[in-house]
PDB file of N, CA and C in Angstrom:
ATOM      1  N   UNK A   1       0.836  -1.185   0.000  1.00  0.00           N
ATOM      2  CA  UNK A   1       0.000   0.000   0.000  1.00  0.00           C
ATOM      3  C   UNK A   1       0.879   1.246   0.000  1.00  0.00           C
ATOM      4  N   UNK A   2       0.222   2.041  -0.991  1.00  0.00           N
ATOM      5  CA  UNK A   2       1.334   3.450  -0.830  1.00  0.00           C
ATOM      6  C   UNK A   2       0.916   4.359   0.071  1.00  0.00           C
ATOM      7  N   UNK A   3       1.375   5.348   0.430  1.00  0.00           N
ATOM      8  CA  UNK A   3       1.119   6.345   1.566  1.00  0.00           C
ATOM      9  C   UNK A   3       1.659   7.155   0.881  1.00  0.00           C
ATOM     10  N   UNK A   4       0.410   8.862   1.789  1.00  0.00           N
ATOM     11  CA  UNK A   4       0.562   9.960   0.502  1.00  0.00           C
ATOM     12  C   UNK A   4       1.828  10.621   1.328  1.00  0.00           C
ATOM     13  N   UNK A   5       2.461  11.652   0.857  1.00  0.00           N
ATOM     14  CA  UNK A   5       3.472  11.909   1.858  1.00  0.00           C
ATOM     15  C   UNK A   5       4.069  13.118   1.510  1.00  0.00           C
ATOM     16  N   UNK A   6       3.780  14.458   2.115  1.00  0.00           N
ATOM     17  CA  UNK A   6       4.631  15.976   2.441  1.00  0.00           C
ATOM     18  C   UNK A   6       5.865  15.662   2.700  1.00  0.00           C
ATOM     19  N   UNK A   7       6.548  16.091   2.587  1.00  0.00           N
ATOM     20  CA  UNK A   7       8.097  16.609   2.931  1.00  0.00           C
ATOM     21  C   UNK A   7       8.261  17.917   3.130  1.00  0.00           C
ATOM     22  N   UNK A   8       8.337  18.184   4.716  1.00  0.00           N
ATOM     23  CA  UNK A   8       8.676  19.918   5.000  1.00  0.00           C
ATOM     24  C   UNK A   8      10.209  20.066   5.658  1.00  0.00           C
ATOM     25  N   UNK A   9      10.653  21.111   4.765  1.00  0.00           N
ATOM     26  CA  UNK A   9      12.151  21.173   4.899  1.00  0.00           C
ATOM     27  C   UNK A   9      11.973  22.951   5.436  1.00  0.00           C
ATOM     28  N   UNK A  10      12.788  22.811   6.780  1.00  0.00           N
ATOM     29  CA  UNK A  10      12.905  24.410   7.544  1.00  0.00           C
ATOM     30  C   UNK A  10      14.447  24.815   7.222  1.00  0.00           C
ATOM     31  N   UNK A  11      14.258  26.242   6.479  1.00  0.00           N
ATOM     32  CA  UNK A  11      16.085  26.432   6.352  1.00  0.00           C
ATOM     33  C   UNK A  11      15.993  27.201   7.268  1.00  0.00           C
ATOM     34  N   UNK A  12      17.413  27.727   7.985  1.00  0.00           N
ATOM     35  CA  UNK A  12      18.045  28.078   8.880  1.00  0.00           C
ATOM     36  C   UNK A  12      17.311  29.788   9.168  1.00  0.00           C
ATOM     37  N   UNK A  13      16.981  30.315   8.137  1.00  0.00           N
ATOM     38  CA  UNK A  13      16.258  31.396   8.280  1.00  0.00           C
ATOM     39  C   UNK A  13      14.598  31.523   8.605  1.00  0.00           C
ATOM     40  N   UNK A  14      14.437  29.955   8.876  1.00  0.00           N
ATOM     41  CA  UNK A  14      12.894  30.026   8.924  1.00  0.00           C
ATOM     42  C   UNK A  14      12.294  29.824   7.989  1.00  0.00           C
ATOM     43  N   UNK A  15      12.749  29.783   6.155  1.00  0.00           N
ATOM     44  CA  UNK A  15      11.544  29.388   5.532  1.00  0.00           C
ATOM     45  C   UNK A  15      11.230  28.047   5.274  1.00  0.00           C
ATOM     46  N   UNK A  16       9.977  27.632   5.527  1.00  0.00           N
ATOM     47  CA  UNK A  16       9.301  26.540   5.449  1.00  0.00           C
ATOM     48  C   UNK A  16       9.711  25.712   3.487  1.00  0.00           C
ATOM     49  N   UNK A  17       9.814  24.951   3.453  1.00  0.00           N
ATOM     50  CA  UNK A  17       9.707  24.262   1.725  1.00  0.00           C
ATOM     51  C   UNK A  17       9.472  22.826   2.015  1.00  0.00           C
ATOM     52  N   UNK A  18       7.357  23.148   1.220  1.00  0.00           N
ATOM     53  CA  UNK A  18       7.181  21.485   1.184  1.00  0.00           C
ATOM     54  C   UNK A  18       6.924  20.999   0.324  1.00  0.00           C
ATOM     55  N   UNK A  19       7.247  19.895  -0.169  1.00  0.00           N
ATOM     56  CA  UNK A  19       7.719  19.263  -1.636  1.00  0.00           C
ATOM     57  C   UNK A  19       6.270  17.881  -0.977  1.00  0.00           C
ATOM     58  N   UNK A  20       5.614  17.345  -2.242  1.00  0.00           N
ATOM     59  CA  UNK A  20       5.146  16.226  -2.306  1.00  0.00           C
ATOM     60  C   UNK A  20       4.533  15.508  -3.566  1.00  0.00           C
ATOM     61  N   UNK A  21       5.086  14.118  -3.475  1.00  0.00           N
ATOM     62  CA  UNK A  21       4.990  13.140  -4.665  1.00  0.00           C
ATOM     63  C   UNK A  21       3.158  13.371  -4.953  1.00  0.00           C
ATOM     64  N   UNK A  22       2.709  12.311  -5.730  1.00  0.00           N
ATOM     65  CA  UNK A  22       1.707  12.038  -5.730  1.00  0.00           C
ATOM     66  C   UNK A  22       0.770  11.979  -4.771  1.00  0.00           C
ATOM     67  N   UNK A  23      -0.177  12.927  -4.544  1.00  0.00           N
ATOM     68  CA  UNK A  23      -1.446  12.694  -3.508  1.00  0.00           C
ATOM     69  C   UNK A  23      -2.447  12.099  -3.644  1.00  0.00           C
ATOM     70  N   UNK A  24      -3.206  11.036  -2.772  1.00  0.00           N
ATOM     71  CA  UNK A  24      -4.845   9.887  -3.086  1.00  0.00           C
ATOM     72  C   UNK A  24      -5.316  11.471  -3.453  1.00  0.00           C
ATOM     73  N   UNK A  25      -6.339  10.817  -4.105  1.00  0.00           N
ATOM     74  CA  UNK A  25      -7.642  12.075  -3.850  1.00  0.00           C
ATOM     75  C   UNK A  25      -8.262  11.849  -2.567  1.00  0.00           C
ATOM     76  N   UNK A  26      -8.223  10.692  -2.414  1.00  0.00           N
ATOM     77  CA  UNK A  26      -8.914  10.779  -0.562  1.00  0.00           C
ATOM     78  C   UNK A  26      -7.685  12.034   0.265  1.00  0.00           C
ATOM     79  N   UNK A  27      -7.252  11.756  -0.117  1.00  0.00           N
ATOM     80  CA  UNK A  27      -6.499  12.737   0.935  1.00  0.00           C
ATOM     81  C   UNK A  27      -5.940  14.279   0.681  1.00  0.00           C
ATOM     82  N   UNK A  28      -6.084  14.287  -0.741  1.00  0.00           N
ATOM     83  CA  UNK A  28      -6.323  15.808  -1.189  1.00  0.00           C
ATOM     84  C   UNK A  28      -6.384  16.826  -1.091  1.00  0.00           C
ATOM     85  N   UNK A  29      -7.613  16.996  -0.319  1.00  0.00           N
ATOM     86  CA  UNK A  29      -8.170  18.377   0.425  1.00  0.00           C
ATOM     87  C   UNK A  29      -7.780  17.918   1.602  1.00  0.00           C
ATOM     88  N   UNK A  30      -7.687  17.044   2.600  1.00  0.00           N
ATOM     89  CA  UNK A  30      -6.418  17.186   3.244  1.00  0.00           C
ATOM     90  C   UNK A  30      -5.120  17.747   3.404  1.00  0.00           C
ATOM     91  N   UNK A  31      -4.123  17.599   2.028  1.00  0.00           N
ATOM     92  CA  UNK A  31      -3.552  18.436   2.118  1.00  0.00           C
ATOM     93  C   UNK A  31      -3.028  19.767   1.881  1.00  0.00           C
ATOM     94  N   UNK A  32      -4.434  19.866   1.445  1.00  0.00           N
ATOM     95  CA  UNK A  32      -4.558  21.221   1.228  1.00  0.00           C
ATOM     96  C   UNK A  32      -4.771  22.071   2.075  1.00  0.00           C
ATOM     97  N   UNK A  33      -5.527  21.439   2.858  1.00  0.00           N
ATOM     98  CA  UNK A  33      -6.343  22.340   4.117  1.00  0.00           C
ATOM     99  C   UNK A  33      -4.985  22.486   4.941  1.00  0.00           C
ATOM    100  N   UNK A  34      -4.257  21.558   5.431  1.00  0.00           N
ATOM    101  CA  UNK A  34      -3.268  21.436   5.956  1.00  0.00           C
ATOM    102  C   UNK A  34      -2.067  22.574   5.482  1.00  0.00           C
ATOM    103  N   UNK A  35      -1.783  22.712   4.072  1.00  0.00           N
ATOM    104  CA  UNK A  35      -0.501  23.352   3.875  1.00  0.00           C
ATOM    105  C   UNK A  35      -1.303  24.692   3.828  1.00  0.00           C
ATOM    106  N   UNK A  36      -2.996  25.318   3.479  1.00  0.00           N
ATOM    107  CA  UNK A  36      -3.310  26.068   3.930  1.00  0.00           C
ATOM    108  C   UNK A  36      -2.845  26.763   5.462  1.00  0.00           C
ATOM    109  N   UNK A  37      -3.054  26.122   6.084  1.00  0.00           N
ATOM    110  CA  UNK A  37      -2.854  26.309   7.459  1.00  0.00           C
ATOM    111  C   UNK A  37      -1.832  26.438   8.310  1.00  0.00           C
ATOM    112  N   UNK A  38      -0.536  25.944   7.572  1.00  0.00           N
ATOM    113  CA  UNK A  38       0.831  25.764   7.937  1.00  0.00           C
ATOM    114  C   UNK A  38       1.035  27.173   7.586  1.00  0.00           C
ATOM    115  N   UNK A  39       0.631  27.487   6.133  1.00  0.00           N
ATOM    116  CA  UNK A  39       0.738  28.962   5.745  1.00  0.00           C
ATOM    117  C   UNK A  39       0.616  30.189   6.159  1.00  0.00           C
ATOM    118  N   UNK A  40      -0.976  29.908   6.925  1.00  0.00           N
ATOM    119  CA  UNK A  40      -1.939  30.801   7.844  1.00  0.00           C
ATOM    120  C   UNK A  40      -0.934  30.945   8.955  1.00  0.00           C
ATOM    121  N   UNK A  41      -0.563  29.945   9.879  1.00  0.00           N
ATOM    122  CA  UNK A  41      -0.006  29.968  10.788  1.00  0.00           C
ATOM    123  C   UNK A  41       1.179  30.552  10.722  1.00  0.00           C
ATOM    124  N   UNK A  42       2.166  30.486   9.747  1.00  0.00           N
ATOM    125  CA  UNK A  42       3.484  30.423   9.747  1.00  0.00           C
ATOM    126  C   UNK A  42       3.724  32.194   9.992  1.00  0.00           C
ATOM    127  N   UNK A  43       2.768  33.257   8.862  1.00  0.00           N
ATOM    128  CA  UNK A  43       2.893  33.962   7.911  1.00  0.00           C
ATOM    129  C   UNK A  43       3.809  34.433   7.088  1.00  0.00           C
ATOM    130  N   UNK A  44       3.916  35.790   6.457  1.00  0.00           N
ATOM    131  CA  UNK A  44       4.809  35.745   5.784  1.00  0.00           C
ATOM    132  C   UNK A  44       4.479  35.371   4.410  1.00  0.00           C
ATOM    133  N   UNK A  45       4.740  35.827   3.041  1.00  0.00           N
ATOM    134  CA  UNK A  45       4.419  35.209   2.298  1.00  0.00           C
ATOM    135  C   UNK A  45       4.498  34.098   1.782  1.00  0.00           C
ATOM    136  N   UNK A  46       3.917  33.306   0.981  1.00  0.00           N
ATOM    137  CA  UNK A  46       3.214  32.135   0.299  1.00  0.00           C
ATOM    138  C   UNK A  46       3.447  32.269  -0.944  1.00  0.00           C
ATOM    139  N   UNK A  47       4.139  31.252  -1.397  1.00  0.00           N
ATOM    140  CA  UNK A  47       4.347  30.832  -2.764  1.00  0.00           C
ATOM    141  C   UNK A  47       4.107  29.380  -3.372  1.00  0.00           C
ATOM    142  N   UNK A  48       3.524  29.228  -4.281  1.00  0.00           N
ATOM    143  CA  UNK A  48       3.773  27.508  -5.089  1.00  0.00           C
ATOM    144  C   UNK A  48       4.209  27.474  -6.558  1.00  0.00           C
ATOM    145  N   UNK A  49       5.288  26.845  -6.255  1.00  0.00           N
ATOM    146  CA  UNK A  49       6.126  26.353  -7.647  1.00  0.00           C
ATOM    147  C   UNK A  49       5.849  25.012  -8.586  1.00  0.00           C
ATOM    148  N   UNK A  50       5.712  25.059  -9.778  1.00  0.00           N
ATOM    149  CA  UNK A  50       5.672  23.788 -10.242  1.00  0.00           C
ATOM    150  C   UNK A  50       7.020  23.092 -10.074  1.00  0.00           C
ATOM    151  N   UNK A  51       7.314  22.093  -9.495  1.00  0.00           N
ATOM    152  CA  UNK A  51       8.397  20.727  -9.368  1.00  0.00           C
ATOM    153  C   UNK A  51       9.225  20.953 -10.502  1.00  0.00           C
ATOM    154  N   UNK A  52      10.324  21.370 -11.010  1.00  0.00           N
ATOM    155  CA  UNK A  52      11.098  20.831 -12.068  1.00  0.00           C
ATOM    156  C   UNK A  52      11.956  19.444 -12.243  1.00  0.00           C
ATOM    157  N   UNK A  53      11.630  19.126 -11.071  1.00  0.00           N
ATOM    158  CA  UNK A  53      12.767  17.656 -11.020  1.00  0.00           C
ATOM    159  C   UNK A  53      12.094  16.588 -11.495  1.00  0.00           C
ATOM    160  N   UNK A  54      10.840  16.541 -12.264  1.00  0.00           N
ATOM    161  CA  UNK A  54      10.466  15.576 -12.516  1.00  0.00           C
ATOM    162  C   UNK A  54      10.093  15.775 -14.606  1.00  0.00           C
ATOM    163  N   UNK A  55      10.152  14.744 -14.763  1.00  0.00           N
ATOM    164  CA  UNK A  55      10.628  14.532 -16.423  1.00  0.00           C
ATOM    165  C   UNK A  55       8.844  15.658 -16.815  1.00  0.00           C
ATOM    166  N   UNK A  56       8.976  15.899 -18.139  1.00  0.00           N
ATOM    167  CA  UNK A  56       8.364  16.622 -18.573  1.00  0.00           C
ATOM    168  C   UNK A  56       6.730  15.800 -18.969  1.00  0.00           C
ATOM    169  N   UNK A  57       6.778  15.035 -19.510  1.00  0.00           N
ATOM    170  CA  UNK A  57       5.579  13.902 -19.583  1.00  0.00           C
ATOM    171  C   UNK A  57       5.043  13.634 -18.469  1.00  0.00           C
ATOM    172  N   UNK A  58       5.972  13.387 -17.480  1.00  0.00           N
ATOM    173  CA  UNK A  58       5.193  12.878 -16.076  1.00  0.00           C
ATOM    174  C   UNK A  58       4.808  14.296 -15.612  1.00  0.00           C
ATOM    175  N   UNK A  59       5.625  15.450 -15.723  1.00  0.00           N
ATOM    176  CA  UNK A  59       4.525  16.522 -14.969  1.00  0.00           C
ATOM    177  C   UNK A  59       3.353  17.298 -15.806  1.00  0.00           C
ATOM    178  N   UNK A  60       3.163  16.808 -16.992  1.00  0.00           N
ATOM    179  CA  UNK A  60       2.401  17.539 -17.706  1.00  0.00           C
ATOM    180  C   UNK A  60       0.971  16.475 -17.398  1.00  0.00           C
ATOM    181  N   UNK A  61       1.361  14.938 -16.857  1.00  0.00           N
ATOM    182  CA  UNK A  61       0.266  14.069 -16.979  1.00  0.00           C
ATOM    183  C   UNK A  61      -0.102  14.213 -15.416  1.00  0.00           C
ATOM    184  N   UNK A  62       0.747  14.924 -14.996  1.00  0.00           N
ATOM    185  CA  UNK A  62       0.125  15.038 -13.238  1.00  0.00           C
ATOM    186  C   UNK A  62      -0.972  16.452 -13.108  1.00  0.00           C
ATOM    187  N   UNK A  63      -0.456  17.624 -14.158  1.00  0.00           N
ATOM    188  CA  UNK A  63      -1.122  18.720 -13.990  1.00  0.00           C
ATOM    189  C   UNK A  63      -2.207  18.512 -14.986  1.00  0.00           C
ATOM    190  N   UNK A  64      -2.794  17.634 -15.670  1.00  0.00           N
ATOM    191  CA  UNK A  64      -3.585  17.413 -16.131  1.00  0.00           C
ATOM    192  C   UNK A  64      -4.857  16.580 -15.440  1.00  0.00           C
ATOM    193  N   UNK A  65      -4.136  15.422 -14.999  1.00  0.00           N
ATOM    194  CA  UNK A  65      -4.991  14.350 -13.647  1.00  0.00           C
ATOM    195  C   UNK A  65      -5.547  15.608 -12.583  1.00  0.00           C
ATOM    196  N   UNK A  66      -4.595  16.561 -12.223  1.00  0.00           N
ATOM    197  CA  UNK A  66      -4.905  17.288 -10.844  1.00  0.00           C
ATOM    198  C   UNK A  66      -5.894  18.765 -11.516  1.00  0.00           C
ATOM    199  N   UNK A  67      -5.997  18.777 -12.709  1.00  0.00           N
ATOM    200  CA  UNK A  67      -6.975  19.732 -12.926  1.00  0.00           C
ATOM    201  C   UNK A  67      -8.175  19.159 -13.925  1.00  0.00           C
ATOM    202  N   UNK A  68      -8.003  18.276 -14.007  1.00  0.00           N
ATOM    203  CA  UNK A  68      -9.541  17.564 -14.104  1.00  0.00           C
ATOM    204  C   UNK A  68     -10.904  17.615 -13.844  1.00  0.00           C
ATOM    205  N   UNK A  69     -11.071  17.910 -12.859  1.00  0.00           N
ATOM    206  CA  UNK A  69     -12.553  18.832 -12.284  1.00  0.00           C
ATOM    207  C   UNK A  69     -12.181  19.821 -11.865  1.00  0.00           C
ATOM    208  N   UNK A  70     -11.196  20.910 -12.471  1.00  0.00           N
ATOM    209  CA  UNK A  70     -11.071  22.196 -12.330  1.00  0.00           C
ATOM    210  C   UNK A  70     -10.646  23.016 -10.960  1.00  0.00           C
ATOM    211  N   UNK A  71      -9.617  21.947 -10.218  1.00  0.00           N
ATOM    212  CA  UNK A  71      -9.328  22.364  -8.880  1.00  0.00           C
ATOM    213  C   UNK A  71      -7.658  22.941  -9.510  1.00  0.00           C
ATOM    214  N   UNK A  72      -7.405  23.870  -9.356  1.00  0.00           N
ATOM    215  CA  UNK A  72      -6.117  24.899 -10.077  1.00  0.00           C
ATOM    216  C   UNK A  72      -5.619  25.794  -8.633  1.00  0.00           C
ATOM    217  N   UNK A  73      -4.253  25.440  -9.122  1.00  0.00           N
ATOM    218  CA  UNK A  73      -3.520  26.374  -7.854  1.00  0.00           C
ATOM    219  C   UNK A  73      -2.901  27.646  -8.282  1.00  0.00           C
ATOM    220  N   UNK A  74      -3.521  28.275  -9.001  1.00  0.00           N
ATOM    221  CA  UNK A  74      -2.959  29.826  -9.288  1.00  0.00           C
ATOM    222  C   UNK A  74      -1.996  29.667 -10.333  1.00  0.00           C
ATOM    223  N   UNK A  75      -0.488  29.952  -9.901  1.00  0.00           N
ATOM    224  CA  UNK A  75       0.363  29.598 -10.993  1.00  0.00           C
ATOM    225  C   UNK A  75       0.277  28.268 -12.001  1.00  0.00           C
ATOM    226  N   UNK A  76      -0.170  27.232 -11.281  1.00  0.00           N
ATOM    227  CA  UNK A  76      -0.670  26.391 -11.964  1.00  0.00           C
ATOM    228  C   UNK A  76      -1.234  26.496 -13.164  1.00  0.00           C
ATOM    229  N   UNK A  77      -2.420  27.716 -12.708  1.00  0.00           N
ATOM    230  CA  UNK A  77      -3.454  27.923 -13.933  1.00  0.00           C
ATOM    231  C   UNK A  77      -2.502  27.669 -15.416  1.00  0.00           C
ATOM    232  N   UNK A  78      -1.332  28.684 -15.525  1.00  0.00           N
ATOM    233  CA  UNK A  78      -0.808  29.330 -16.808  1.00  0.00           C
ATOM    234  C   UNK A  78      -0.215  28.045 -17.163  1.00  0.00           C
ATOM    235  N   UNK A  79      -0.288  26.847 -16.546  1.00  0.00           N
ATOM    236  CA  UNK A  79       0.398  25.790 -17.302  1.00  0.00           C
ATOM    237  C   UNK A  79      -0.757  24.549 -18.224  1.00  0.00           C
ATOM    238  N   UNK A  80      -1.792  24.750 -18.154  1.00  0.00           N
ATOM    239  CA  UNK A  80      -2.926  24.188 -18.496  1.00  0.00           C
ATOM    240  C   UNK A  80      -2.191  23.683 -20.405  1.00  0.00           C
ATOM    241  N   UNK A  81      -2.539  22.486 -20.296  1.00  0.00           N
ATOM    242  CA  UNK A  81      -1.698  21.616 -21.865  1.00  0.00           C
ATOM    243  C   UNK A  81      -3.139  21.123 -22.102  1.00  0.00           C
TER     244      UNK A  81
END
């Protein structure tokens, strides 16, 4: 069984960076609500990057799966294939 899984990395100055593979949809808005909230809490500004470390096919077939019923994370939007 796979398990969905965040990775939060704190640099020495305090900023938060969380990286994560593939998410269930069961757990989804989970982590959303969650890195919402890490955000809320933390403050300071908020940013999300698309992943470059992953091959170009596999991230174009992930931002496609993840905007499927039209759930888009902002910068995200401008990458729509």
């Amino acid at each position: 069984m796979n398990s969905d899984k965040l990775t939060i990395e704190i640099s020495p100055d305090g900023t938060l960076k969380t990286s994560a593979d593939s998410i269930s949809g069961a757990n989804h808005d989970n982590a959303e609500n969650f890195l919402r909230n890490v955000a809320t809490l933390a403050g300071g500004k908020s940013t999300r990057t698309i992943r470059t470390d992953l091959p170009k096919n596999v991230l174009q077939k992930a931002l496609q799966e993840h905007m499927k019923d039209g759930h888009t994370h902002g910068e995200l939007d401008s990458h729509k294939h």
